[in-house]
Protein backbone atom coordinates (compact mmCIF):
# COMPACT_ATOMS: atom_id res chain seq x y z
CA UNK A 1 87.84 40.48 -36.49
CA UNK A 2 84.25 38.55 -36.02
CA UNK A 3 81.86 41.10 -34.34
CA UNK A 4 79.84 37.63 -33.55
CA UNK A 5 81.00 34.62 -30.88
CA UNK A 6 77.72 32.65 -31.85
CA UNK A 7 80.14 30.32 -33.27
CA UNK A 8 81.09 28.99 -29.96
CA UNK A 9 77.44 27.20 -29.70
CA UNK A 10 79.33 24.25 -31.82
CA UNK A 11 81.80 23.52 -28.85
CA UNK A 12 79.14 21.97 -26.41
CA UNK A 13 77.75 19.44 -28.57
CA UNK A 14 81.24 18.61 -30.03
CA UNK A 15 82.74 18.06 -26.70
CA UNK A 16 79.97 15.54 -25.38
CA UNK A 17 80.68 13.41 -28.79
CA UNK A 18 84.35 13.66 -28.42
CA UNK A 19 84.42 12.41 -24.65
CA UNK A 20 81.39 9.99 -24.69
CA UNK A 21 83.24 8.32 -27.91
CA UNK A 22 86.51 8.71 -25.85
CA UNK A 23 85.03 6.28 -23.17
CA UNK A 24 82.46 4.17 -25.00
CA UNK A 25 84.86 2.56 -27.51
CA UNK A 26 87.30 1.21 -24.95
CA UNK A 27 84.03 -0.40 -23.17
CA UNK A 28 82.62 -1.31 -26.53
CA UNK A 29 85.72 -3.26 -27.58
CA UNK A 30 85.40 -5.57 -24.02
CA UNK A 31 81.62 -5.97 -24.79
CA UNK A 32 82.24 -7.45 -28.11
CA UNK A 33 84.59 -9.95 -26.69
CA UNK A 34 88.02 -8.30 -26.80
CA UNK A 35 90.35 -7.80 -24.22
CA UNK A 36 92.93 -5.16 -23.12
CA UNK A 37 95.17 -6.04 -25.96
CA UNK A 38 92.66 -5.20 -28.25
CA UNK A 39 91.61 -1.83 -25.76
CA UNK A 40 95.36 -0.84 -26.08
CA UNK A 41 95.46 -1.20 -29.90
CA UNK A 42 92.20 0.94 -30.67
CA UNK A 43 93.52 3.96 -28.46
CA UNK A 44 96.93 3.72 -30.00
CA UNK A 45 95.54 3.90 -32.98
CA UNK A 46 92.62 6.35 -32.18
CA UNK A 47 95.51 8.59 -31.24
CA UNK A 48 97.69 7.82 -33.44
CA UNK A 49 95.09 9.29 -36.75
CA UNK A 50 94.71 12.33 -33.95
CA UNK A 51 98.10 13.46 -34.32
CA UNK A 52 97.89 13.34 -38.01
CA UNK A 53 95.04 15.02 -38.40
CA UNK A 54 96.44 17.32 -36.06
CA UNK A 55 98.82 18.18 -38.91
CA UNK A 56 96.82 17.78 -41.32
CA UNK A 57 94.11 20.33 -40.28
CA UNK A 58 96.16 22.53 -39.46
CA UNK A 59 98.02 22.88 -42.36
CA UNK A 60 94.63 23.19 -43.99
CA UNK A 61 93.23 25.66 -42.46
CA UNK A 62 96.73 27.74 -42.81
CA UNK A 63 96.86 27.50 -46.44
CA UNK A 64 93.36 27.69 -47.45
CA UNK A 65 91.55 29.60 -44.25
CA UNK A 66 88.15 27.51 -44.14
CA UNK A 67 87.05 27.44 -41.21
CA UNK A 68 83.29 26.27 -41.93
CA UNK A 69 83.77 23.78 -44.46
CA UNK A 70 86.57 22.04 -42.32
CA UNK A 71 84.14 21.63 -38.95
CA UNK A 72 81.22 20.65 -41.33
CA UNK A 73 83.50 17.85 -42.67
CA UNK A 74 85.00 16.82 -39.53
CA UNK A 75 81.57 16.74 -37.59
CA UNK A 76 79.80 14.87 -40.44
CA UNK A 77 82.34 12.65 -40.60
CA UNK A 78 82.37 11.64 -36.77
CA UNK A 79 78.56 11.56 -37.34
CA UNK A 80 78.72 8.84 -39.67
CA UNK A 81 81.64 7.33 -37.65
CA UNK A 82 79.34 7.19 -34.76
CA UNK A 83 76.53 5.86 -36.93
CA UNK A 84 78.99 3.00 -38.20
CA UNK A 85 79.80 2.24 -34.34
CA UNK A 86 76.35 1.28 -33.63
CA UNK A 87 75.70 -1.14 -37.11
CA UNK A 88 78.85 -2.86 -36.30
CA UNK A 89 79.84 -5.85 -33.93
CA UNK A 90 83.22 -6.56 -35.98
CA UNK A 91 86.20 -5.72 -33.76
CA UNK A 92 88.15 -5.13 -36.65
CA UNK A 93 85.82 -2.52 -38.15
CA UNK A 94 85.82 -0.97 -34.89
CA UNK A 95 89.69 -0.24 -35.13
CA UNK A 96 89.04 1.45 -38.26
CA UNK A 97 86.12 3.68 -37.54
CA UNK A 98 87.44 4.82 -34.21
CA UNK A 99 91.30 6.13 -36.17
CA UNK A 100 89.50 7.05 -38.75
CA UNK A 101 86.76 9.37 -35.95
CA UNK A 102 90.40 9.63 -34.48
CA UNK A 103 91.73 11.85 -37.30
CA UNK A 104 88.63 13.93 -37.64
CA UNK A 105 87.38 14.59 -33.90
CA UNK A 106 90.97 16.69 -33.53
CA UNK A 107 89.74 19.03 -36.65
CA UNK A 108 88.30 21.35 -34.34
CA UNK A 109 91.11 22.46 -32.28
CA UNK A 110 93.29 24.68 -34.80
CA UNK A 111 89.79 26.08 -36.39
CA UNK A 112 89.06 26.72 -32.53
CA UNK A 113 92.40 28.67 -31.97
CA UNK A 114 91.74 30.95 -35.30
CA UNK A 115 88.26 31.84 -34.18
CA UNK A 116 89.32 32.69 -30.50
CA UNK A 117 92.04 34.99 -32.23
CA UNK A 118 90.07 36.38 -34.97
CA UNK A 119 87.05 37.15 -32.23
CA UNK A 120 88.47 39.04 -29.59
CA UNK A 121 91.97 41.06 -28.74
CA UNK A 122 94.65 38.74 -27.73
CA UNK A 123 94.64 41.10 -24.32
CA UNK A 124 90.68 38.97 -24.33
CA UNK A 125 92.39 35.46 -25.67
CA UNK A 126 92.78 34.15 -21.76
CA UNK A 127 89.00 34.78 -21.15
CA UNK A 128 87.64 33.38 -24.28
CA UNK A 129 90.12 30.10 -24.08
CA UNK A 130 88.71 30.17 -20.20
CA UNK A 131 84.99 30.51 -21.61
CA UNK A 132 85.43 27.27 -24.09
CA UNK A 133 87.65 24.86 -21.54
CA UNK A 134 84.20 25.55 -19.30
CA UNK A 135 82.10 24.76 -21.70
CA UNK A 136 84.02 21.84 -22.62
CA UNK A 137 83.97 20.44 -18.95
CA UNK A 138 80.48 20.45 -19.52
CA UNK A 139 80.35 18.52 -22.38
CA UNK A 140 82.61 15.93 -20.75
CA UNK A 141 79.86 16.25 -17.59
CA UNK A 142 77.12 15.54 -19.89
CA UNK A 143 78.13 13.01 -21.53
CA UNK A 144 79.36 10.94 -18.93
CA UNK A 145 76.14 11.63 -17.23
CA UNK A 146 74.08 10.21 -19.71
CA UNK A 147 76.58 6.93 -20.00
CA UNK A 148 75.87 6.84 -16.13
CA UNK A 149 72.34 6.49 -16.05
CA UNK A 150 72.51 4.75 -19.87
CA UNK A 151 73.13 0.84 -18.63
CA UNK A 152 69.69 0.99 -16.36
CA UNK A 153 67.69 1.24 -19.36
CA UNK A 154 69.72 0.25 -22.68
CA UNK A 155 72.27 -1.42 -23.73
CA UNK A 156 76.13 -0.09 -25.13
CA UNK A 157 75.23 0.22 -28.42
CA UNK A 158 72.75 2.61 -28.78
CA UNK A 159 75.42 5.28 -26.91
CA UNK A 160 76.90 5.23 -30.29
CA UNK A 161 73.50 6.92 -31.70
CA UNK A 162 73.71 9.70 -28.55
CA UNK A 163 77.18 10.78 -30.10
CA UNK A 164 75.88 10.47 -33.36
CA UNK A 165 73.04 13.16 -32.53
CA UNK A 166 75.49 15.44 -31.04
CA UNK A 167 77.53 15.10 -33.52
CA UNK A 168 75.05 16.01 -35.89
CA UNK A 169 73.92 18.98 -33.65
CA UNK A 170 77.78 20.14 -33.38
CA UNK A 171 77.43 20.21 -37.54
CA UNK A 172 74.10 22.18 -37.80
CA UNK A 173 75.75 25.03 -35.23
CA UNK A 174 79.20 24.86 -36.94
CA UNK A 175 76.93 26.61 -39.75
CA UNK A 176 77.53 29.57 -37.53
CA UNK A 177 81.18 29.80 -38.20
CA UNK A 178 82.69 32.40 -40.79
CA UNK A 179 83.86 30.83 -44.16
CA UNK A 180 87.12 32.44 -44.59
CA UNK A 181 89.91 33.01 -41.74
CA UNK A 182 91.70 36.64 -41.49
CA UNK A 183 94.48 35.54 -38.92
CA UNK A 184 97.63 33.38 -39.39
CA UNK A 185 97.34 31.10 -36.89
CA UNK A 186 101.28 30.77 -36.31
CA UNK A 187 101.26 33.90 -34.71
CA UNK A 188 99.77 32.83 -31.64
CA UNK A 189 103.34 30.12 -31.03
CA UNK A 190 105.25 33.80 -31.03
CA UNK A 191 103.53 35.10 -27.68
CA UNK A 192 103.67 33.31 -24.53
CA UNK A 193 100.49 34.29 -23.65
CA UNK A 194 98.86 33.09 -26.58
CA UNK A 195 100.37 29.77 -25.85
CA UNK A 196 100.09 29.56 -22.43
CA UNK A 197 96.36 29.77 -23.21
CA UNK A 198 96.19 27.33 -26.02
CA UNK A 199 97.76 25.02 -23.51
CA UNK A 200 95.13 25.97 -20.69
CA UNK A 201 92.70 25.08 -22.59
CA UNK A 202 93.88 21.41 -23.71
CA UNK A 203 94.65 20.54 -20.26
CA UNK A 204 92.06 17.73 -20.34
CA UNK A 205 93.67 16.58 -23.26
CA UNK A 206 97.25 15.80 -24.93
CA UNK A 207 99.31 18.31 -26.15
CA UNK A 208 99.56 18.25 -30.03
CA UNK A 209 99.78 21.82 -31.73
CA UNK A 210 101.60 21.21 -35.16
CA UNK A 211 102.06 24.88 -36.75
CA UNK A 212 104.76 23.69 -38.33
CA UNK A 213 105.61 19.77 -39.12
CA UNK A 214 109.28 18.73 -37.77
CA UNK A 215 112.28 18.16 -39.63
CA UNK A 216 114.68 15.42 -38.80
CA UNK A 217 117.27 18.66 -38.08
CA UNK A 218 115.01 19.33 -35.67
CA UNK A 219 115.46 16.15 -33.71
CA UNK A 220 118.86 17.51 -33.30
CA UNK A 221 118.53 18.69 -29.57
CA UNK A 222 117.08 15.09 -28.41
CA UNK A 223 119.65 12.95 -31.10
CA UNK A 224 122.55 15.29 -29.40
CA UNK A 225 121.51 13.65 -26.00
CA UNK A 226 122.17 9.96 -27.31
CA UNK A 227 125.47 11.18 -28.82
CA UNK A 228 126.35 12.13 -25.23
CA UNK A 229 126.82 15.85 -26.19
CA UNK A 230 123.89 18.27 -25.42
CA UNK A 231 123.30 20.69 -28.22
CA UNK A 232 120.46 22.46 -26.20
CA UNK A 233 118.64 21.84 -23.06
CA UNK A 234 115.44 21.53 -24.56
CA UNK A 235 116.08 18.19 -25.75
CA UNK A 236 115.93 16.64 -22.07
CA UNK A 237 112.78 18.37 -21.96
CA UNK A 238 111.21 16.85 -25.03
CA UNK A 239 112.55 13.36 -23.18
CA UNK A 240 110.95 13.87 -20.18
CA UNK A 241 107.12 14.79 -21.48
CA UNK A 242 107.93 11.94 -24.00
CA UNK A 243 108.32 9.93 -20.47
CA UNK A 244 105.26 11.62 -18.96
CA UNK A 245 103.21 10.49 -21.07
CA UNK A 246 103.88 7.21 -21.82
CA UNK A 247 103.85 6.38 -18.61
CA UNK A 248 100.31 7.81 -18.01
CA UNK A 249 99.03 6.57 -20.70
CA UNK A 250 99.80 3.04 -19.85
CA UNK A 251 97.59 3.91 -16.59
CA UNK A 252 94.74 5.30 -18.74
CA UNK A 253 94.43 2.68 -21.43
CA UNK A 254 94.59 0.38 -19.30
CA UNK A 255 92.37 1.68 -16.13
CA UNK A 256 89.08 1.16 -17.89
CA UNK A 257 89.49 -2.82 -18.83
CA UNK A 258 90.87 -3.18 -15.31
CA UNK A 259 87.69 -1.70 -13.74
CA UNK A 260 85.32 -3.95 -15.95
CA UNK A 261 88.43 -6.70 -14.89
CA UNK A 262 87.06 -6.12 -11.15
CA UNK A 263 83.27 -5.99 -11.84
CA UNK A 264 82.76 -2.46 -12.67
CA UNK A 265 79.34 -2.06 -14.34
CA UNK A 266 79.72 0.41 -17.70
CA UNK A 267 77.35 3.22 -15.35
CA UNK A 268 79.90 2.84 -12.51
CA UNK A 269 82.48 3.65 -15.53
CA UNK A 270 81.32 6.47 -16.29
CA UNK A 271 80.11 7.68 -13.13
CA UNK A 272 84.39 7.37 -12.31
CA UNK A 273 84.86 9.80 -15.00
CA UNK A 274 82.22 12.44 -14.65
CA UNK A 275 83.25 12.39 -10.77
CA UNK A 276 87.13 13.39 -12.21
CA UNK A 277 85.23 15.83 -14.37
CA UNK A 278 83.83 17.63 -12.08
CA UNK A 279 87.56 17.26 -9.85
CA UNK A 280 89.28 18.79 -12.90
CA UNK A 281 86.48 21.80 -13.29
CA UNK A 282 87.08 22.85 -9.59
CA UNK A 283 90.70 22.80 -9.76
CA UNK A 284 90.40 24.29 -13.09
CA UNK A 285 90.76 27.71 -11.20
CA UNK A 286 93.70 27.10 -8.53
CA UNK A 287 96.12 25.77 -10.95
CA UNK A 288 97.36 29.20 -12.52
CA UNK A 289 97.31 30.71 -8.54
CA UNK A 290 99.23 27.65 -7.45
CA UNK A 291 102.03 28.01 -10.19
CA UNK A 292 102.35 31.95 -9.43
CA UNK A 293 102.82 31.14 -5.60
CA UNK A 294 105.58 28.14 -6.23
CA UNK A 295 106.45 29.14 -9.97
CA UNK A 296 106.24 26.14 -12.40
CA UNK A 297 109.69 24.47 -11.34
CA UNK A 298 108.29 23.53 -8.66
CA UNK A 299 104.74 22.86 -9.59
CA UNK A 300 106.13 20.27 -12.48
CA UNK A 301 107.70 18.41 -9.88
CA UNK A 302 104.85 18.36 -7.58
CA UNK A 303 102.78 17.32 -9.90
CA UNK A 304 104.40 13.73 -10.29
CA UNK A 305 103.52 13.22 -6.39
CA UNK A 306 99.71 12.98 -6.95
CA UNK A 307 100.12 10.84 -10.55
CA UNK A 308 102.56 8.18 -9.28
CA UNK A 309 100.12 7.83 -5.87
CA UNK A 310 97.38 7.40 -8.06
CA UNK A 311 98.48 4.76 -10.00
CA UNK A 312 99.91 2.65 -6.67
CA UNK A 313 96.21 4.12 -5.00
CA UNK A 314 94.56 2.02 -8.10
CA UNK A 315 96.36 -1.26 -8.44
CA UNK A 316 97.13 -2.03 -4.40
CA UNK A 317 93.58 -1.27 -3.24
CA UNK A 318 90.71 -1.87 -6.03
CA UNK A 319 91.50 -5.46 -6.34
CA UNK A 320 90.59 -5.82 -2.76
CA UNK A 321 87.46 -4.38 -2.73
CA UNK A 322 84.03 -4.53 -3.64
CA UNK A 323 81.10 -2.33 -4.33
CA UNK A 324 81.09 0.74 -2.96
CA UNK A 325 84.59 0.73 -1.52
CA UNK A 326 86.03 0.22 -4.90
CA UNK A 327 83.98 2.47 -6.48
CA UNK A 328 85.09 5.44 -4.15
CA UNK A 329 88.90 4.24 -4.54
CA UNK A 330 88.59 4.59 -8.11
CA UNK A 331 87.39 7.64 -8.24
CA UNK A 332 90.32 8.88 -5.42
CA UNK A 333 92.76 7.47 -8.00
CA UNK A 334 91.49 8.66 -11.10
CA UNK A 335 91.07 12.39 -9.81
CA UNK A 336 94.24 12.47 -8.30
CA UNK A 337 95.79 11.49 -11.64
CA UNK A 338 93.61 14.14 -13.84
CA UNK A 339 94.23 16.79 -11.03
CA UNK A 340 98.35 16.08 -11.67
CA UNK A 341 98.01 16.26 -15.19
CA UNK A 342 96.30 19.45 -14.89
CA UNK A 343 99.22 21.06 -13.01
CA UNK A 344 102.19 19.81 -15.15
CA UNK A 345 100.07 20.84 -18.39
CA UNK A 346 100.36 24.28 -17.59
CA UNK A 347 103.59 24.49 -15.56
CA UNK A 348 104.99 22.51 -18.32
CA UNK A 349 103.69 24.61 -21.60
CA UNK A 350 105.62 28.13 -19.41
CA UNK A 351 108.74 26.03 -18.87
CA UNK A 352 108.63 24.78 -22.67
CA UNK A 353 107.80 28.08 -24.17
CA UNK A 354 110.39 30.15 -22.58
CA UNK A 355 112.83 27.40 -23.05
CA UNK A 356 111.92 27.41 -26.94
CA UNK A 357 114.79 29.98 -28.61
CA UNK A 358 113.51 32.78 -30.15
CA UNK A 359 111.97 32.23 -33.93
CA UNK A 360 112.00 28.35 -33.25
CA UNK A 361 108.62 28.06 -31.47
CA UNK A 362 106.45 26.67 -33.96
CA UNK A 363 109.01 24.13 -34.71
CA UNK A 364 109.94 23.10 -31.18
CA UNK A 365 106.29 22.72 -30.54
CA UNK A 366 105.93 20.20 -33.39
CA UNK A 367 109.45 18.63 -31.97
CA UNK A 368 106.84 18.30 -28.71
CA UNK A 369 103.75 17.35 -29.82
CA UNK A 370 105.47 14.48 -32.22
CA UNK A 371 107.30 13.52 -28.51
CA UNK A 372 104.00 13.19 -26.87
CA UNK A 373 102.26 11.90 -29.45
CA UNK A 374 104.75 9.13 -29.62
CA UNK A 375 104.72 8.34 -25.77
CA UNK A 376 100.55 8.47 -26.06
CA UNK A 377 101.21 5.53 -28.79
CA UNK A 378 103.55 3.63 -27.09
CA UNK A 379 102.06 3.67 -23.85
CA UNK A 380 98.81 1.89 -25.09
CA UNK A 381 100.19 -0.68 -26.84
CA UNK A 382 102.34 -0.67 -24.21
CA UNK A 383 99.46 -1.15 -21.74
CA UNK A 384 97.49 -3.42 -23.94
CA UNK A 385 100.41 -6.16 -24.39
CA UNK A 386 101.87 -5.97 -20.90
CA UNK A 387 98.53 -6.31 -18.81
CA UNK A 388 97.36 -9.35 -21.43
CA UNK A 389 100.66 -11.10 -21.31
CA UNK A 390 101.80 -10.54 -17.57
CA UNK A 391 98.99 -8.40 -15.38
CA UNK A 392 97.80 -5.16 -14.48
CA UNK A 393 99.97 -4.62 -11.52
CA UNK A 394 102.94 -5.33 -13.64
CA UNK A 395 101.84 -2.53 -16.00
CA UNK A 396 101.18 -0.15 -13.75
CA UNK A 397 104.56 -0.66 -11.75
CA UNK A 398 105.71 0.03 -15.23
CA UNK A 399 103.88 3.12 -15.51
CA UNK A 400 105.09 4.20 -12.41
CA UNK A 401 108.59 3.72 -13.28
CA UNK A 402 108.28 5.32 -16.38
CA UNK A 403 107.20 8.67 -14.62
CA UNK A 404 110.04 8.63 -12.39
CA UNK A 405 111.92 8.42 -14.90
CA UNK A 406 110.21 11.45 -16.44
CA UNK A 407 110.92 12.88 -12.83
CA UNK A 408 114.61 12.40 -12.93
CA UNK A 409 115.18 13.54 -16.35
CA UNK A 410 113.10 16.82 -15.27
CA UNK A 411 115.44 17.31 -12.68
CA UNK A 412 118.40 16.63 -14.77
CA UNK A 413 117.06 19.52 -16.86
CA UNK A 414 116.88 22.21 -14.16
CA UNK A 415 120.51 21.14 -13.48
CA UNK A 416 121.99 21.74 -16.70
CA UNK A 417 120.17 24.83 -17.23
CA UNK A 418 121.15 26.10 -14.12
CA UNK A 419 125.03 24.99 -14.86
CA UNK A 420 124.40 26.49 -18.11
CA UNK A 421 123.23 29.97 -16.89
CA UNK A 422 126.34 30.06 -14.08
CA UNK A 423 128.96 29.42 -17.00
C-alpha cells in the first residue's frame, strides 16, 4: 500500500484540461463555421474514443500494472492534442484530434481507482474518492473561470494553449505516481461500497467502468426483453439508463450551439457552466443524506422531475429573452439538469449493484457502461441531425420524451421485481 498520496497533485491540473476541452471544442467547432450537426458529430465521436479507451486502459493497467507510464502517455498526448487544437482551423482535423484527446483524457480514471485502493483501507476509499470529486469540482471551477473572463481579452483559440499548459502540468505531477500497481483493480466491482464510491465520484461524468469487456451472452438479459421473455430484471434496467442518457445527451450536445443560437457570448458560456459547477459542488453533500431518507427507489424517480423541467425550462423561455434574463434562465435550466443527474447517478449505481447477481458484477457493469455509452453516442448525433434538419424545440421535446420513456421503463422494473420477489 503507498505510504504517499502526493500523487493526487496530478488530478487538479488534469481536471481543468479535461472540462475546459469539454466546453471549448463544441464552441470552437461554431467559431470555425460549423453548425450543430457538426457540434453533435465531434461529441459523438469525442465519446465514442472515451469508451474505448475506457477499455482499453483498463485492460492495460490490469495486465501490465503501470500506473506512471500510462498517465505520462495519456497527459502528453492530450498536451499535444491541445497544442494541435490551437494550429488548426480545419473542421475536419478538429474531429480527429478531439476522439483521438477523447480516447486518452479517460486514461486517468482506472489508474485513479488503483491508486485510491492501493493508498488507503477500503474502510478510507469513501473519503479519498470524496477528497478527488472535490478537487475535481475545482478544476471544472477553474477552468470555466478562466473561459469566463477569456473572451474580454483574447480570442477562442488561444484557450487551446491554457489546456495545453495544464495538461503539461498534470504530466510533470503524474511523475509522482508509483510505477508498478499491487492491487487488482476488479476487486473493487465485488464490494458495494467500493462501487458505490467509484460511482460518487463520476457523478459529473458518464458512467463507463469496463473491468471486464461484454460478451454477446451477456446481452442476454436485454435480447430476452425483445424476445418478449425476461431472463432477468436487470435487462430493463440496462434499457432504461440506455434511455437516460440518450435523452440527456440530446439536451447537452445540443444546449451549447443553442445558447450561441440566441446570442450567448463564449464568457456567458462558460459563466452557465461554472454557475452549475458550483450547483453540483453544494449538492455534492445532500445527495447520499437524501437517498438514505427516501432510499434510491424513490430518489431515481425523483430525479427525472428536475431533468425533464429543465429541458422544457430551456427551450420555452430562453428564446424569449434577452440579456440578463436569459442568462439567469440558463443557468436555472442547466443546474437543475446537473443537480438530477447527480441524484440518479448514485441512486442508480445502489439499485444496479445490488441488482447485479453475485460473481457477475464486472460483467454487468461492462453490459452498463456499453448501454450508456451507446445512448451518449446516439443522443449527439441524435441532437446534431434533429436540431439542423427540424429545430431545437423539436429536439428537446425529443429529449424529453426519451426520459419518460426511461421513467416508465424504471417503473416497469420495480414492478417486475416486486412480482418477482412475491412469487
Amino acid at each position: 500500500m503507498e505510504t504517499s498520496k502526493k500523487w493526487i497533485f496530478f488530478v487538479l491540473p488534469s481536471s481543468i484540461t479535461a472540462e475546459g476541452l469539454h466546453i471549448v471544442i463544441p464552441l470552437y467547432v461554431l467559431f470555425l463555421g460549423g453548425n450543430v450537426v457538426d457540434v453533435g458529430i465531434v461529441v459523438g465521436l469525442h465519446y465514442a474514443l472515451s469508451a474505448i479507451g475506457a477499455v482499453f486502459w483498463g485492460k492495460i493497467i490490469d495486465k501490465y500494472h503501470i500506473k506512471r507510464s500510462i498517465l505520462i502517455t495519456c497527459f502528453s498526448a492530450i498536451t499535444i492534442c491541445s497544442i494541435g487544437l490551437f494550429f488548426t482551423t480545419n473542421l475536419n482535423l478538429v474531429f480527429v484530434i478531439s476522439s483521438i484527446a477523447g480516447f486518452f483524457i479517460i486514461g486517468k480514471s482506472p489508474v485513479t481507482q488503483v491508486l485510491v485502493m492501493e493508498s488507503v483501507p477500503n474502510n478510507q476509499w469513501s473519503r479519498l474518492f470524496t477528497q478527488i470529486s472535490i478537487i475535481t469540482s475545482f478544476g471544472s471551477l477553474t477552468a470555466f473561470l478562466a473561459g469566463s473572463i477569456w473572451d474580454s481579452f483574447f480570442d477562442l483559440r488561444p484557450y487551446f494553449l491554457f489546456c495545453a499548459i495544464m495538461s503539461f502540468a498534470a504530466t510533470i505531477l503524474s511523475i509522482k505516481v508509483g510505477s508498478k500497481s499491487t492491487i487488482e483493480r476488479h476487486t473493487v466491482v465485488h464490494s458495494i461500497h467500493g462501487i458505490r464510491h467509484i460511482f460518487n465520484h463520476n457523478r459529473l461524468h458518464f458512467q463507463l467502468i469496463f473491468t471486464k469487456i461484454p460478451h454477446p451472452h451477456d446481452f442476454k438479459p436485454i435480447i430476452s426483453i425483445f424476445q418478449r421473455k425476461i431472463s432477468h430484471e436487470i435487462g430493463i434496467l440496462f434499457l432504461t439508463n440506455f434511455l437516460f442518457y440518450f435523452g440527456s445527451n440530446i439536451f447537452f450536445t445540443a444546449f451549447i450551439p443553442f445558447l450561441k443560437e440566441f446570442r450567448f457570448t463564449n464568457s456567458e458560456v462558460f459563466l452557465v457552466y461554472m454557475v452549475q459547477t458550483i450547483v453540483l459542488l453544494v449538492i455534492f453533500f445532500f445527495v447520499p443524506r437524501l437517498i438514505s431518507k427516501i432510499t434510491e427507489e424513490r430518489a431515481t424517480q425523483i430525479a427525472y422531475l428536475p431533468r425533464i423541467l429543465g429541458i422544457i425550462i430551456a427551450v420555452s423561455l430562453i428564446p424569449s429573452m434577452i440579456g440578463i434574463n436569459s442568462l439567469l434562465t440558463a443557468i436555472v435550466s442547466t443546474s437543475l439538469m446537473v443537480s438530477a443527474f447527480s441524484i440518479f447517478s448514485v441512486s442508480n449505481s445502489i439499485i444496479l449493484f445490488k441488482a447485479i447477481p453475485k460473481g457477475f458484477e464486472g460483467r454487468y457493469l461492462g453490459v452498463n457502461s456499453f448501454m450508456v455509452g451507446v445512448g451518449i453516442f446516439s443522443g449527439a448525433l441524435t441532437a446534431g441531425y434533429v436540431s439542423n434538419a427540424l429545430s431545437y424545440s423539436a429536439a428537446f421535446l425529443i429529449a424529453i420524451s426519451i426520459l419518460l420513456f426511461s421513467l416508465l421503463m424504471f417503473r416497469i422494473y420495480l414492478k417486475h421485481r416486486l412480482s418477482h420477489r412475491v412469487v
